[in-house]
Structures are given as structure tokens and as C-alpha cells.
C-alpha atoms as a PDB file:
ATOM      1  CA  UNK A   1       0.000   0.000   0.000  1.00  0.00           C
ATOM      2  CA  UNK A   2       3.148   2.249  -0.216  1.00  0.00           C
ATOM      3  CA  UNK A   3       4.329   2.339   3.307  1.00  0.00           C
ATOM      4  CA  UNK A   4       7.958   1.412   3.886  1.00  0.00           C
ATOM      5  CA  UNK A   5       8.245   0.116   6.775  1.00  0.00           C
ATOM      6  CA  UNK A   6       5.861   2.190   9.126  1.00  0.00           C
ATOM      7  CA  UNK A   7       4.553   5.650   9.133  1.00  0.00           C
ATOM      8  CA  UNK A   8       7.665   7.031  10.956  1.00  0.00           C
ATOM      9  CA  UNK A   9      10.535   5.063   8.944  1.00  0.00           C
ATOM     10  CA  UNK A  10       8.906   6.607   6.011  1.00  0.00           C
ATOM     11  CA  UNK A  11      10.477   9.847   5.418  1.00  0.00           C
ATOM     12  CA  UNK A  12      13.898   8.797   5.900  1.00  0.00           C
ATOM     13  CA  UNK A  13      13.329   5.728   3.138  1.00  0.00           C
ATOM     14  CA  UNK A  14      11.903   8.442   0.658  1.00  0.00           C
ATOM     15  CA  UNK A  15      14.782  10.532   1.266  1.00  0.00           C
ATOM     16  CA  UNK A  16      17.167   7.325   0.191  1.00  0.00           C
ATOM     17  CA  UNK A  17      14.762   6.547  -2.638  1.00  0.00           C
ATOM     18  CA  UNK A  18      14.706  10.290  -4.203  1.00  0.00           C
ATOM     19  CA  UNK A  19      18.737  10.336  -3.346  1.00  0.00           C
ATOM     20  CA  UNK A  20      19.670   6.694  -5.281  1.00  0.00           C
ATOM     21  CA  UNK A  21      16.946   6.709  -7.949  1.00  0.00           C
ATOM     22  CA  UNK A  22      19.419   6.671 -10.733  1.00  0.00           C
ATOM     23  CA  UNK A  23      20.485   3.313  -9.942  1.00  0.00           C
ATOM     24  CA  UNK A  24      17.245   1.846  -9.364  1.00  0.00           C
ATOM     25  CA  UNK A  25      14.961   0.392 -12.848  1.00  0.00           C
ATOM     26  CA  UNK A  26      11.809   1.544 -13.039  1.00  0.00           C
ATOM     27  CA  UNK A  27       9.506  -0.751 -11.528  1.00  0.00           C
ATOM     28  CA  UNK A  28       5.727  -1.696 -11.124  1.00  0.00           C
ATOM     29  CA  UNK A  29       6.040  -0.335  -7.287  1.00  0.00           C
ATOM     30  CA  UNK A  30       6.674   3.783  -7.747  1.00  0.00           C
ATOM     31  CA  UNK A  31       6.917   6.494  -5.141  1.00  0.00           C
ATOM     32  CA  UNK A  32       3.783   8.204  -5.766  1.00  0.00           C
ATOM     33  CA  UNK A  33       2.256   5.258  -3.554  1.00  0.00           C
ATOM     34  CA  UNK A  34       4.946   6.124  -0.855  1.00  0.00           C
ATOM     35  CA  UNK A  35       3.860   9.759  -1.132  1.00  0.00           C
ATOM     36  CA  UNK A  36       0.474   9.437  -0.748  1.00  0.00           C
ATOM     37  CA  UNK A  37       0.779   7.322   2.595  1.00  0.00           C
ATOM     38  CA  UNK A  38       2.247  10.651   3.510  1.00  0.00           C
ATOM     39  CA  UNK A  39       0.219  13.433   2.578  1.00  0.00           C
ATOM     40  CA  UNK A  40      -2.525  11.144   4.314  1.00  0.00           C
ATOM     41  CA  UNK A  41      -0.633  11.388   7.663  1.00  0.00           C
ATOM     42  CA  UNK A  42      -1.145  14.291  10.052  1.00  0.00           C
ATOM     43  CA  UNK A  43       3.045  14.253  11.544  1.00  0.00           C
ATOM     44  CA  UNK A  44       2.922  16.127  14.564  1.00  0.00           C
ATOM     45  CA  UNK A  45       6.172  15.092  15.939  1.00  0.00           C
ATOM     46  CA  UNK A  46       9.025  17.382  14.959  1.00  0.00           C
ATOM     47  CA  UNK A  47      11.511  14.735  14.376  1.00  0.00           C
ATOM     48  CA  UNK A  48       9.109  12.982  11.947  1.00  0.00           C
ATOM     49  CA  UNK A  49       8.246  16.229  10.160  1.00  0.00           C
ATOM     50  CA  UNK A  50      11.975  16.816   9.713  1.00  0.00           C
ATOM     51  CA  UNK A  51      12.635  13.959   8.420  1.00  0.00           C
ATOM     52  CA  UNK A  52      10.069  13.808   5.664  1.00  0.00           C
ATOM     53  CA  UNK A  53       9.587  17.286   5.097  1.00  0.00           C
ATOM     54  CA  UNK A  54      13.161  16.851   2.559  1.00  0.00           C
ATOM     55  CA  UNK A  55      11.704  14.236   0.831  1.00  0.00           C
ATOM     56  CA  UNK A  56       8.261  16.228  -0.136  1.00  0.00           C
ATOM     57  CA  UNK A  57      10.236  19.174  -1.692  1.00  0.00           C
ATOM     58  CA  UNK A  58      12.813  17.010  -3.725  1.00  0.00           C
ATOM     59  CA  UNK A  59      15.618  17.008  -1.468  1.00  0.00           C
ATOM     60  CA  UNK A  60      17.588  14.993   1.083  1.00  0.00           C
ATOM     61  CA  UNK A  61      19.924  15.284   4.180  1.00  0.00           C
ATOM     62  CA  UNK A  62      22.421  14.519   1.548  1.00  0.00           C
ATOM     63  CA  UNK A  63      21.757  18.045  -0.247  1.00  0.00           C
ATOM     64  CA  UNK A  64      21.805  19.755   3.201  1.00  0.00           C
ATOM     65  CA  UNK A  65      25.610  20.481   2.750  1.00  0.00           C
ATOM     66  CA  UNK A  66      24.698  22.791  -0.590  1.00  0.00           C
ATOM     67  CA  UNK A  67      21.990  24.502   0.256  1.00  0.00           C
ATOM     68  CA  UNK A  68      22.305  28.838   0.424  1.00  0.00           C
ATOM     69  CA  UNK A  69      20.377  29.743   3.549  1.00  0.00           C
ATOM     70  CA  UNK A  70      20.925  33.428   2.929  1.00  0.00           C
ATOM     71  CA  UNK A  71      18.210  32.875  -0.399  1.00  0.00           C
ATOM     72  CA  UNK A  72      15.773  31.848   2.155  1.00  0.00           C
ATOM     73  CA  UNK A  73      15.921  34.608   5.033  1.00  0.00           C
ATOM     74  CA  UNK A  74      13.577  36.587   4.069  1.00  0.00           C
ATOM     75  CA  UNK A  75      10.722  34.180   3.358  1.00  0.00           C
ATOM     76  CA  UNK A  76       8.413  34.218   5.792  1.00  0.00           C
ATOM     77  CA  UNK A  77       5.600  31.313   6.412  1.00  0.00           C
ATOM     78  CA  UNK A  78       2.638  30.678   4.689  1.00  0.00           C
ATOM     79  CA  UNK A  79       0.424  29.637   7.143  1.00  0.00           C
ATOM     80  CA  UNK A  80       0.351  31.067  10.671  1.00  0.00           C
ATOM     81  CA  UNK A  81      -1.143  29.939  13.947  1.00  0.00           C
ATOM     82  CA  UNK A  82      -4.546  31.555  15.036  1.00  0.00           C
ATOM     83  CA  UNK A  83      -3.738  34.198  17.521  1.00  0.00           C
ATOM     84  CA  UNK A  84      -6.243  33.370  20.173  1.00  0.00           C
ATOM     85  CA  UNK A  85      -6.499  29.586  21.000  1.00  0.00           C
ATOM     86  CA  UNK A  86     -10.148  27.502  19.842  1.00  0.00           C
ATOM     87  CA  UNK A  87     -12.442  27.289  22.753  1.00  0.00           C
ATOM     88  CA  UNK A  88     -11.927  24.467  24.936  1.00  0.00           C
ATOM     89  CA  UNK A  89     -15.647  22.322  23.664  1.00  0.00           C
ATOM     90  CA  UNK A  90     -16.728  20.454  27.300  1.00  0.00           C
ATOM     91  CA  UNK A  91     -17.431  17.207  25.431  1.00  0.00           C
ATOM     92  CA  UNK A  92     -16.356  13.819  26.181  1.00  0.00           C
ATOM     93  CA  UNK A  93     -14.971  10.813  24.807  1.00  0.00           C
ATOM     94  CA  UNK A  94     -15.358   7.727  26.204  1.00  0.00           C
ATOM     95  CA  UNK A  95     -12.242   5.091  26.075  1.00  0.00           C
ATOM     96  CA  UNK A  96     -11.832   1.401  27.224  1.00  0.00           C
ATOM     97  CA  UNK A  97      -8.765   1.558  28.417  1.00  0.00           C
ATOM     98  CA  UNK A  98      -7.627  -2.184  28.730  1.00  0.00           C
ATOM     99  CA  UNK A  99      -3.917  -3.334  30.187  1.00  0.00           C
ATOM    100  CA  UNK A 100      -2.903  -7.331  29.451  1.00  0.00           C
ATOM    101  CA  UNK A 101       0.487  -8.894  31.109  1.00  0.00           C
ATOM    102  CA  UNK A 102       0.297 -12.866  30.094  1.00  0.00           C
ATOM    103  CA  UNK A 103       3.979 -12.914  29.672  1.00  0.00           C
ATOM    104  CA  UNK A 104       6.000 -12.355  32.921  1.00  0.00           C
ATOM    105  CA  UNK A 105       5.541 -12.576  36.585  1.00  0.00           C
ATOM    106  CA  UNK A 106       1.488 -11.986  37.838  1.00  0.00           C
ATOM    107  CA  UNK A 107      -0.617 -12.033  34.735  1.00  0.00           C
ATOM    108  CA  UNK A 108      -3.096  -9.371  35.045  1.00  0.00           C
ATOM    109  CA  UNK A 109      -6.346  -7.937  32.551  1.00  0.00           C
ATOM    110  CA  UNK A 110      -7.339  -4.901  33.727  1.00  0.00           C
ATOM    111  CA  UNK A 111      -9.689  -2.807  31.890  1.00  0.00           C
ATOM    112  CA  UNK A 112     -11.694   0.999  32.697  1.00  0.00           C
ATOM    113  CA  UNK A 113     -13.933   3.342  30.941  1.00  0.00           C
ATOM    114  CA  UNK A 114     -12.019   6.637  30.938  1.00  0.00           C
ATOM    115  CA  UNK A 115     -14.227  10.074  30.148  1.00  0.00           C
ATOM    116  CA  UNK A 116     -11.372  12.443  28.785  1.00  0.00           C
ATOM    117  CA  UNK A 117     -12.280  15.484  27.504  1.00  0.00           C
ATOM    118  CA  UNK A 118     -12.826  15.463  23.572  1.00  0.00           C
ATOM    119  CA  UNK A 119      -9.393  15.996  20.890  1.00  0.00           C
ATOM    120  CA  UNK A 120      -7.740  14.249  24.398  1.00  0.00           C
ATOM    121  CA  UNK A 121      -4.171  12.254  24.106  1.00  0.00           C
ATOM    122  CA  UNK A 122      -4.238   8.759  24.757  1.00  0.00           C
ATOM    123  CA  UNK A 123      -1.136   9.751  26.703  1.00  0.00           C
ATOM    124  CA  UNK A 124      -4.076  12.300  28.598  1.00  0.00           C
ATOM    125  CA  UNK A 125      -6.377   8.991  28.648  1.00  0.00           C
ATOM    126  CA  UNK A 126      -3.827   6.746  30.838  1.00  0.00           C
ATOM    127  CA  UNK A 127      -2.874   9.806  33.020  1.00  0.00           C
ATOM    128  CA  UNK A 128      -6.832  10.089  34.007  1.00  0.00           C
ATOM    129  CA  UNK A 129      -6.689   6.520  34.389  1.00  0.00           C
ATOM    130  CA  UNK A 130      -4.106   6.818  36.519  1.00  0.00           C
ATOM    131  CA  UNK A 131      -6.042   9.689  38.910  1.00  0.00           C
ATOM    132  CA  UNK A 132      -8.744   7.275  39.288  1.00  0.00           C
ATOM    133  CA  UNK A 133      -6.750   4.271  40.191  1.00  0.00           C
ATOM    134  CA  UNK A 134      -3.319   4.523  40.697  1.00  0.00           C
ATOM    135  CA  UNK A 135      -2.504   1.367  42.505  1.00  0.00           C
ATOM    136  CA  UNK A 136      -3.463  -0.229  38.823  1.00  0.00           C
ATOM    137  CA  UNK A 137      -3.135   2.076  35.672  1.00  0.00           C
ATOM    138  CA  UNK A 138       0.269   3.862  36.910  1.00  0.00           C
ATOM    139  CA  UNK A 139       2.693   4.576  34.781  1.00  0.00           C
ATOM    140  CA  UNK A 140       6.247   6.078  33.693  1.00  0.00           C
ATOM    141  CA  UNK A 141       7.374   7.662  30.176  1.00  0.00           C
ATOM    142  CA  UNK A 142      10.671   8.226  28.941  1.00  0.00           C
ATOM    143  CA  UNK A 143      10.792  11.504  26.931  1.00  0.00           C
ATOM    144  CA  UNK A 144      12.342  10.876  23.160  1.00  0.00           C
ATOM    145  CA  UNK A 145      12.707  12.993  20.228  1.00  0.00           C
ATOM    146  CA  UNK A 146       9.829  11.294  18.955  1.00  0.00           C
ATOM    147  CA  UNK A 147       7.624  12.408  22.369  1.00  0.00           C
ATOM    148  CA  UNK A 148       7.307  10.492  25.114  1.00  0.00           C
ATOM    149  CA  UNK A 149       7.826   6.728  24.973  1.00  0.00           C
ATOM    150  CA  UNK A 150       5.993   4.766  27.814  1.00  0.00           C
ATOM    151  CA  UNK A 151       8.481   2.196  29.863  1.00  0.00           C
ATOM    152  CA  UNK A 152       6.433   0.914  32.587  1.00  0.00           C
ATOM    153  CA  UNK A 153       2.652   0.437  32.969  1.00  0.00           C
ATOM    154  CA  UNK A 154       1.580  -1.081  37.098  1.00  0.00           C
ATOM    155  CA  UNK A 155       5.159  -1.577  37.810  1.00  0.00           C
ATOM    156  CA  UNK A 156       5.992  -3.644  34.624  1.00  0.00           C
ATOM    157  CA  UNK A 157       8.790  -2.044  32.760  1.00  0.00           C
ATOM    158  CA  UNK A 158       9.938  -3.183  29.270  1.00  0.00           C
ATOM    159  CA  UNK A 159      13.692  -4.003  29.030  1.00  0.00           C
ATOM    160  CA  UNK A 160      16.098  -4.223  25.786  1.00  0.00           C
ATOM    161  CA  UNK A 161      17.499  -7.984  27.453  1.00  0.00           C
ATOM    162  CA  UNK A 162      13.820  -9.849  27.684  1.00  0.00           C
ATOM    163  CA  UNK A 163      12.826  -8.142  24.312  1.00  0.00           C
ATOM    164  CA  UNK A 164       9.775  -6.541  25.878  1.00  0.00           C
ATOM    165  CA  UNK A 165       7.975  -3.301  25.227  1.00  0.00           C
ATOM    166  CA  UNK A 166       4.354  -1.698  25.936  1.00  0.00           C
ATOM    167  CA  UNK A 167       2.282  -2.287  22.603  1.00  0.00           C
ATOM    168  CA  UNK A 168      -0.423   0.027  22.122  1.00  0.00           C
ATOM    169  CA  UNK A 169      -3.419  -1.364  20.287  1.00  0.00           C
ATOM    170  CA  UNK A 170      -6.970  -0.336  18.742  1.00  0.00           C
ATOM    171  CA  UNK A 171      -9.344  -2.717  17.726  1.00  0.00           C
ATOM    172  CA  UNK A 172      -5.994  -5.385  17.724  1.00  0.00           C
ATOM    173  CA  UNK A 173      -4.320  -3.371  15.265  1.00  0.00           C
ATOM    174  CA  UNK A 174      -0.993  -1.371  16.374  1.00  0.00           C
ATOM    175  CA  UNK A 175      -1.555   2.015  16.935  1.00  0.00           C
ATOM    176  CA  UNK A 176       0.253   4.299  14.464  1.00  0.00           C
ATOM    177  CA  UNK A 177       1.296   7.171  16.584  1.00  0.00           C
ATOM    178  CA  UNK A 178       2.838   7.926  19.787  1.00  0.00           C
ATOM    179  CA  UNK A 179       0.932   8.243  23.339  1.00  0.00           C
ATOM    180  CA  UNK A 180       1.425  12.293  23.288  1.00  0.00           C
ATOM    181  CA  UNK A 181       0.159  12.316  19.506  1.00  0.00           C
ATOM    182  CA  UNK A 182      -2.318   9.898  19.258  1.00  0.00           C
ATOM    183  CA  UNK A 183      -6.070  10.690  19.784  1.00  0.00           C
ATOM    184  CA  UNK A 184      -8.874   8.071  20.422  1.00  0.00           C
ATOM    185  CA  UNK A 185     -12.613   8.630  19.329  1.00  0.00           C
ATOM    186  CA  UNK A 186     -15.579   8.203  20.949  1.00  0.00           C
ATOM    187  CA  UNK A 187     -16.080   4.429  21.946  1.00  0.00           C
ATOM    188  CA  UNK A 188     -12.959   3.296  21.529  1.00  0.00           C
ATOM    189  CA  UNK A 189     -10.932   0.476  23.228  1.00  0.00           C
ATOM    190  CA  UNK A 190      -7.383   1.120  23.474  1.00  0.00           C
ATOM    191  CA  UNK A 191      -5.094  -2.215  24.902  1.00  0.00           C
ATOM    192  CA  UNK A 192      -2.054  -1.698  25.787  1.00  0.00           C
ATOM    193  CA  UNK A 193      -0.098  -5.104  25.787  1.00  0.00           C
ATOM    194  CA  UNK A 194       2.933  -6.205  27.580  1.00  0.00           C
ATOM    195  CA  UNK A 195       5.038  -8.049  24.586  1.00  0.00           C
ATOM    196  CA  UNK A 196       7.846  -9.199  22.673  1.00  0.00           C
ATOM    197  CA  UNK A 197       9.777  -8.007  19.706  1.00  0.00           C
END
């Protein structure tokens, strides 16, 4: 379907197809399927908007080296962020909020119906989780360049030597975003499972 990948590898392999594509025949596979995975995809994360944003103008880190900044100073952006923030709307959304350990120590299946305010995080989801039952739904983050990465969830941390990690997951697909990026809608049952890579 043109992802390489996953939604965040993809700018830097579109940077490394536009820079080799010389040496590559044409094939039945073409970039404008790449492309269109990404203008489909809202990137809030700065380091995945830097690294596609070369790709969708032509360029790559490789042409960094020769650019002339001085041609550029004076440009100023197109698009500019509303001066007064929207109105905070007082609806909700209301999440299932599910956590699954079946691989180490205790097993444990607890789920909650969390009422976050709507255009919420799902990193805002699991903190009001949290408030209401702390003993259960606590948690720690690690902050990364791509936002924060979630290392623990009820004392369970995820460790490089076991091969374990948090998976987040929506109607048992992987969720394609981050915690701090990643808004559920209404109804939805987010699972976040301890597991393996």
C-alpha cells in the first residue's frame, strides 16, 4: 500500500529513494504510492516532520551540505497559527482503556472506561486513568525525540534484554502514533499489551 516500513521510517526511506533513484529500474512499485501514505498522515512530531519534510520538496539530508540559507531569510511562512487559542468544547470521549500482562511474573487484565475530555491524548487517557486508580493504571514515560515513549505500565517495565515493550493497540491493530500524539474517538478500546519483539 506504499508504506515502507511504518509511518515514521517513512520519510527517511523516501529521502534514500529520491537520493539513489538513478540506480534503481523503473519498476511496477513507484513512489507516488509512498507519497500518498504521507500526505494522508497528520506528523505532529518534529523529528518525523523533519525527516520527511526533505523528501516532499525534492531534497535529502544529503543536499543539506549545498543549500544557500541566505536565499531563504527573508521568506516568511505561509500559514500562521490563530492568535487566540479555539475554545476548549466540554465534550467527552469515552475510552476502554484495557492493560494485558500474560507474559511475565502476575498475569493481570485490567480494563476501565475513561471520560477524557474530547481531541484528548491517549497519553491524557492513561494519566486520568491513573487519577482514578493509581494502585493499577500507573505509569512512567521516557521523553524521546519522537515524544514520550511509555516504559512501565503497574510496575511492569519493558527491558532491551527480555525483548519486551508496551504495545499500544486499537481494535488489535498497532496504533500508528505515539501516546502524546495519538487521539482516540468516541467508543474506543485502546489495549495496551505487555510483549515481545
Amino acid at each position: 500500500n506504499g508504506t515502507i516500513g511504518n509511518i515514521y521510517s517513512m520519510g527517511l526511506a523516501l529521502q534514500a529513494l529520491e537520493a539513489t533513484r538513478k540506480f534503481y529500474a523503473p519498476r511496477q512499485w513507484d513512489r507516488a504510492q509512498a507519497f500518498s501514505v504521507v500526505y494522508a498522515h497528520d506528523y505532529q512530531q518534529p523529528m518525523a516532520i523533519a525527516q520527511v519534510l526533505p523528501a516532499l520538496v525534492g531534497r535529502s539530508y544529503l543536499d543539506a551540505a549545498g543549500l544557500d540559507c541566505n536565499a531563504t531569510k527573508d521568506v516568511s511562512p505561509s500559514r500562521r497559527l490563530p492568535l487566540f487559542p479555539v475554545p476548549w468544547r466540554c465534550a467527552r470521549t469515552h475510552v476502554r482503556y484495557t492493560i494485558t500482562n500474560t507474559l511475565q511474573g502476575q498475569h493481570f487484565n485490567c480494563s476501565t472506561l475513561v471520560k477524557a475530555p474530547r481531541g484528548s491524548t491517549l497519553l491524557k487517557v492513561m494519566q486520568m486513568a491513573a487519577e482514578e486508580n493509581a494502585e493499577i493504571f500507573s505509569f512512567t514515560t521516557e521523553e524521546t525525540s519522537w515524544g514520550p515513549y511509555v516504559t512501565s505500565i503497574h510496575g511492569l517495565a519493558g527491558s532491551t534484554e527480555d525483548r519486551t515493550y508496551w504495545q499500544f493497540l486499537s481494535g488489535g491493530k498497532p496504533i500508528d502514533k505515539g501516546v502524546g500524539t495519538y487521539v482516540p474517538h468516541n467508543g474506543e478500546h485502546i489495549q495496551a499489551v505487555f510483549s515481545t519483539y
